[in-house]
Structure formats: structure tokens, C-alpha cells
C-alpha atoms as a PDB file:
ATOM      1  CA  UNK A   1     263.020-153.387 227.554  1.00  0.00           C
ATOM      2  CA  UNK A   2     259.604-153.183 225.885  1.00  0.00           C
ATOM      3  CA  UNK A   3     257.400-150.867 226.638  1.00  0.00           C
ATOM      4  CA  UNK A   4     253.531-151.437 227.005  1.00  0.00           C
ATOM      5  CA  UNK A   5     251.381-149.643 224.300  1.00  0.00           C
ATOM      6  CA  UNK A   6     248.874-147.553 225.394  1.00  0.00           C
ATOM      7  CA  UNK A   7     245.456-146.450 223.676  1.00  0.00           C
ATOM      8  CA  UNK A   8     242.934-143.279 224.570  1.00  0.00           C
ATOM      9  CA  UNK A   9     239.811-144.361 225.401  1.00  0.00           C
ATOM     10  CA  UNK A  10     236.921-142.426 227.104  1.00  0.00           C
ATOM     11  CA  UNK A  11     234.062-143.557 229.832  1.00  0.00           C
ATOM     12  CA  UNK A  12     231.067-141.679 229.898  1.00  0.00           C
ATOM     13  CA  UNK A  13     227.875-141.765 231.855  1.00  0.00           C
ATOM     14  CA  UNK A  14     224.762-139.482 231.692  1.00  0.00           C
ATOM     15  CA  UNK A  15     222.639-138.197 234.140  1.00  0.00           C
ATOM     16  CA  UNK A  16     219.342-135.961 232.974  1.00  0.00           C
ATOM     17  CA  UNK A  17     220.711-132.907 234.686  1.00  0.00           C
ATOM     18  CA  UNK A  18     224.881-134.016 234.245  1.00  0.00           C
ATOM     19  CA  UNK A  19     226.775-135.767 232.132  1.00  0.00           C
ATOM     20  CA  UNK A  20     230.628-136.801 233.119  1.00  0.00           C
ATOM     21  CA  UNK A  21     233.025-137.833 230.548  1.00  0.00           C
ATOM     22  CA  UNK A  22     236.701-138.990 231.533  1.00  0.00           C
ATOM     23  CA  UNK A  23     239.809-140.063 229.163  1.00  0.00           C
ATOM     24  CA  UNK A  24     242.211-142.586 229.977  1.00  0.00           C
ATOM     25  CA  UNK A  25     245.234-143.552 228.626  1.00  0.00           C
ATOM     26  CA  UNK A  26     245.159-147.859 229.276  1.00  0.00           C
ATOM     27  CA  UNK A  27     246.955-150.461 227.907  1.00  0.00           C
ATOM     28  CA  UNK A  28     246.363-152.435 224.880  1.00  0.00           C
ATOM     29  CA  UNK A  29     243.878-154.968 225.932  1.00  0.00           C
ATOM     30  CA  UNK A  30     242.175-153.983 229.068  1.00  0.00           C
ATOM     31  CA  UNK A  31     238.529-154.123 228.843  1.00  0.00           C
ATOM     32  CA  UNK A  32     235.665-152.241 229.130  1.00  0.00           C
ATOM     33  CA  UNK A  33     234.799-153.093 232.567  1.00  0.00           C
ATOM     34  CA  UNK A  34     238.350-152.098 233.794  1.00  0.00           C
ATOM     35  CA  UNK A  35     238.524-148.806 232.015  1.00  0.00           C
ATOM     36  CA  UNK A  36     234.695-148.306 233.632  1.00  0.00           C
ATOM     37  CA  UNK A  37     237.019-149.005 237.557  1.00  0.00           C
ATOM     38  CA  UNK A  38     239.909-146.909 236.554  1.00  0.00           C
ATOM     39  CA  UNK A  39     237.933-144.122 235.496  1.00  0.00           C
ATOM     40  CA  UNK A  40     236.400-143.367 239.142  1.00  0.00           C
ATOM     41  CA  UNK A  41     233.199-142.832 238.015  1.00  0.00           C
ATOM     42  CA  UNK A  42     231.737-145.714 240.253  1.00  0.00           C
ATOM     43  CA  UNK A  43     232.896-144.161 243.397  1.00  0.00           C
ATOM     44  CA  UNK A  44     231.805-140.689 242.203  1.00  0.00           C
ATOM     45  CA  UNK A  45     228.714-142.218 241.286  1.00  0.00           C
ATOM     46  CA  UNK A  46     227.741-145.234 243.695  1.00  0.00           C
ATOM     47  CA  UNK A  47     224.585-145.933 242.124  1.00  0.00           C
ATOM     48  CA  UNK A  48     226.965-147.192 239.396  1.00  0.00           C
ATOM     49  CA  UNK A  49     227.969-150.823 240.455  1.00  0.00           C
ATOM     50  CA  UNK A  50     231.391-152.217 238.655  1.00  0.00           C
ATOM     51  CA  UNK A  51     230.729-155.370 238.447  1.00  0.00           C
ATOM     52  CA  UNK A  52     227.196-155.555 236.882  1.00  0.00           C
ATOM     53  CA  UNK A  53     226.538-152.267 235.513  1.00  0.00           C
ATOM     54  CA  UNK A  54     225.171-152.388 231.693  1.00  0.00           C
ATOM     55  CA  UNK A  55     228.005-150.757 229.552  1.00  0.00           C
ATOM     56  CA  UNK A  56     228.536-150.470 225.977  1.00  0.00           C
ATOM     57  CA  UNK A  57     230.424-149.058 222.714  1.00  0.00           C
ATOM     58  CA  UNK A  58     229.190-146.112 220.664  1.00  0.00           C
ATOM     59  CA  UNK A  59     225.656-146.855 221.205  1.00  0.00           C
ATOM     60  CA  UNK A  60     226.151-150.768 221.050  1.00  0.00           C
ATOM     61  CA  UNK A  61     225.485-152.707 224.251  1.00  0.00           C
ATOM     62  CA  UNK A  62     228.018-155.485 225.163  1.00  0.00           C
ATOM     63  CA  UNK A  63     227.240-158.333 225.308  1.00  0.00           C
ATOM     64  CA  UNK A  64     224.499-158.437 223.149  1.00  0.00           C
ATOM     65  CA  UNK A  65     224.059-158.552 219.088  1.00  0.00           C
ATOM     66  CA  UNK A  66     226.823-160.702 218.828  1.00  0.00           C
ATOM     67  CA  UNK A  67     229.837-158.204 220.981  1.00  0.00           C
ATOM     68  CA  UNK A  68     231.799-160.193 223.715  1.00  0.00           C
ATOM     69  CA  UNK A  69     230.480-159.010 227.438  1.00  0.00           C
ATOM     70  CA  UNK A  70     232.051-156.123 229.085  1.00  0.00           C
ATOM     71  CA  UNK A  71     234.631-158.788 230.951  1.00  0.00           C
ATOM     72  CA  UNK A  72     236.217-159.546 228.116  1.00  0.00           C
ATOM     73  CA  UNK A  73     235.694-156.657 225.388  1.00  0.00           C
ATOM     74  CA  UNK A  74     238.843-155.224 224.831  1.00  0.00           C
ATOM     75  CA  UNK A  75     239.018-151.728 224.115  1.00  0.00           C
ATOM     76  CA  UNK A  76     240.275-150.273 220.716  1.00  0.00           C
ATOM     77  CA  UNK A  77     241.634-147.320 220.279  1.00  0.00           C
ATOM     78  CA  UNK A  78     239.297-144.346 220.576  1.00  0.00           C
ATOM     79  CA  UNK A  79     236.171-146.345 221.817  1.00  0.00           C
ATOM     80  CA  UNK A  80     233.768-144.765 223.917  1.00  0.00           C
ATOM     81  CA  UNK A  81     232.374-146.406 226.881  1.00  0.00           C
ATOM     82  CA  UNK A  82     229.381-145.994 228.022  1.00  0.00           C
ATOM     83  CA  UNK A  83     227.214-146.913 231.670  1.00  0.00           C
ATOM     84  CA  UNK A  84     223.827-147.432 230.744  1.00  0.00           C
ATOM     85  CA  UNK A  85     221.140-146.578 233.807  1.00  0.00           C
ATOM     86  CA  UNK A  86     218.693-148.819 234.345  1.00  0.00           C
ATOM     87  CA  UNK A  87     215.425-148.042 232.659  1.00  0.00           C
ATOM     88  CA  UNK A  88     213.039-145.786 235.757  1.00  0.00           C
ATOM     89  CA  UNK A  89     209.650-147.650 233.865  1.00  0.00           C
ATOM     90  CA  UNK A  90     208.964-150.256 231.000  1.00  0.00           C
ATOM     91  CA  UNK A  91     209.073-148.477 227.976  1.00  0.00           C
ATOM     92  CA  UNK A  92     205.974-150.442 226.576  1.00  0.00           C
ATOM     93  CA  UNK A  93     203.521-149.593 229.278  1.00  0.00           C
ATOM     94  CA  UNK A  94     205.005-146.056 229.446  1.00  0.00           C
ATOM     95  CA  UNK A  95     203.847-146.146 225.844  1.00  0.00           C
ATOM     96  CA  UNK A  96     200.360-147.768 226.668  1.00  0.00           C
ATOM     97  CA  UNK A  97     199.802-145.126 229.454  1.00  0.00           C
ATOM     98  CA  UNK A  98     200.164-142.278 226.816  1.00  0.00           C
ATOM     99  CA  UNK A  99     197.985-143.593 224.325  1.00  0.00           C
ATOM    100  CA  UNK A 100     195.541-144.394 227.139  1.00  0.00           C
ATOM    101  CA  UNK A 101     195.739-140.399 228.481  1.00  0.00           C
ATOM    102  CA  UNK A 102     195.530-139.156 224.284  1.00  0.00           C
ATOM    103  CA  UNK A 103     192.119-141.275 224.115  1.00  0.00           C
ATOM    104  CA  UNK A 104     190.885-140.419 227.369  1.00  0.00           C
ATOM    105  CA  UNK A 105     191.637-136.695 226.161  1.00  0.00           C
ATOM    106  CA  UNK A 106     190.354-137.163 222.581  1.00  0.00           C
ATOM    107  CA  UNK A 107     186.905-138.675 223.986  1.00  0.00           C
ATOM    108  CA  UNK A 108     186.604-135.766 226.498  1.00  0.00           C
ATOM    109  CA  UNK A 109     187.010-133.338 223.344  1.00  0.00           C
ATOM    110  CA  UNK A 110     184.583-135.104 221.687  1.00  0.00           C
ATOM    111  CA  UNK A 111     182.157-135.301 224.170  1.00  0.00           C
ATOM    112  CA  UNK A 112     182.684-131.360 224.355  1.00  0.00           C
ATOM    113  CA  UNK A 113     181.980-130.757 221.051  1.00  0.00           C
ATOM    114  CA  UNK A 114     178.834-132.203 220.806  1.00  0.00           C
ATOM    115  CA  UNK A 115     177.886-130.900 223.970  1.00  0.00           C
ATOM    116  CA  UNK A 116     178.378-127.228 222.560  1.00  0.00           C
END
């Protein structure tokens, strides 16, 4: 009889007030999207959806850059998955906004200190 091998992984996900981190034991070759399943964190979470929730490795997101898609990236021993949440607003017209406010603010000042 063989036996399977087995590899530690871990799944995290991050919340701004939470963060939950799980270890699994799976077999050699499942991928990221089933160790995302087994670790529960979609029902704990059900904003999380399985099948099309953004995951990645250490900081690199799959699918992109050249890394196979969460489908078919197989986990290596000691990887870290992660579930990405989408983005709340576009991180270049969040940027626009502030500079907008920081001249609107520096103008006011300006305006002040001539005033005075």
C-alpha cells in the first residue's frame, strides 16, 4: 500500500478589524482553490465566493505575472494562501480625490494668509 503524501499549507484572509488564518494538512497536488473550500473560510465568511474569489501566494496573485490560475496552482509545501477582497474604491481616483482635498486645503491657507 502507498500512502498519499501530505504537505502544510495555510489559507488566510484579512478583514480591517480580523484576520483568520487556518492550516491544513492536503495532499500533494491539490490546488489553491481546494485548500481555499477545505479550509471553511467561505462558509464562515460568505462574502467569500469559492469559485471566483481572487486568491494568491505570498503576496503574488494567481493567475497573473505569469502563475497558473488558482484551478490549477498546485500548492507547495508551506505556501500561504491568500483571499484577496475586492477593492471598496479605485485606487486612482481615491488618489485624485486626495490631491484634490490637499489643494483645495493649500489654496484656503493661502487665501488666509494673505488675508491676515
Amino acid at each position: 500500500m502507498t500512502e498519499e503524501k501530505t504537505i502544510s499549507v495555510e489559507v488566510v484572509y484579512a478583514l480591517p478589524h480580523e484576520q483568520r488564518l487556518m492550516r491544513l494538512l492536503v495532499k500533494e497536488g491539490t490546488t489553491a482553490r481546494e485548500a481555499l473550500i477545505r479550509s471553511g473560510i467561505p462558509e464562515e465568511y460568505p462574502e467569500v465566493d469559492p469559485d471566483s474569489a481572487k486568491l494568491g501566494i505570498f503576496g503574488q496573485v494567481l493567475g497573473s505575472k505569469g502563475l497558473p490560475p488558482a484551478e490549477s496552482y498546485a500548492l507547495q509545501p508551506g505556501d500561504r494562501v491568500e483571499v484577496y477582497r475586492p477593492l471598496i474604491a479605485d485606487p486612482k481616483e481615491a488618489r485624485k480625490q486626495r490631491a484634490e482635498k490637499a489643494k483645495r486645503l493649500a489654496e484656503k491657507k493661502g487665501a488666509e494668509d494673505s488675508s491676515a
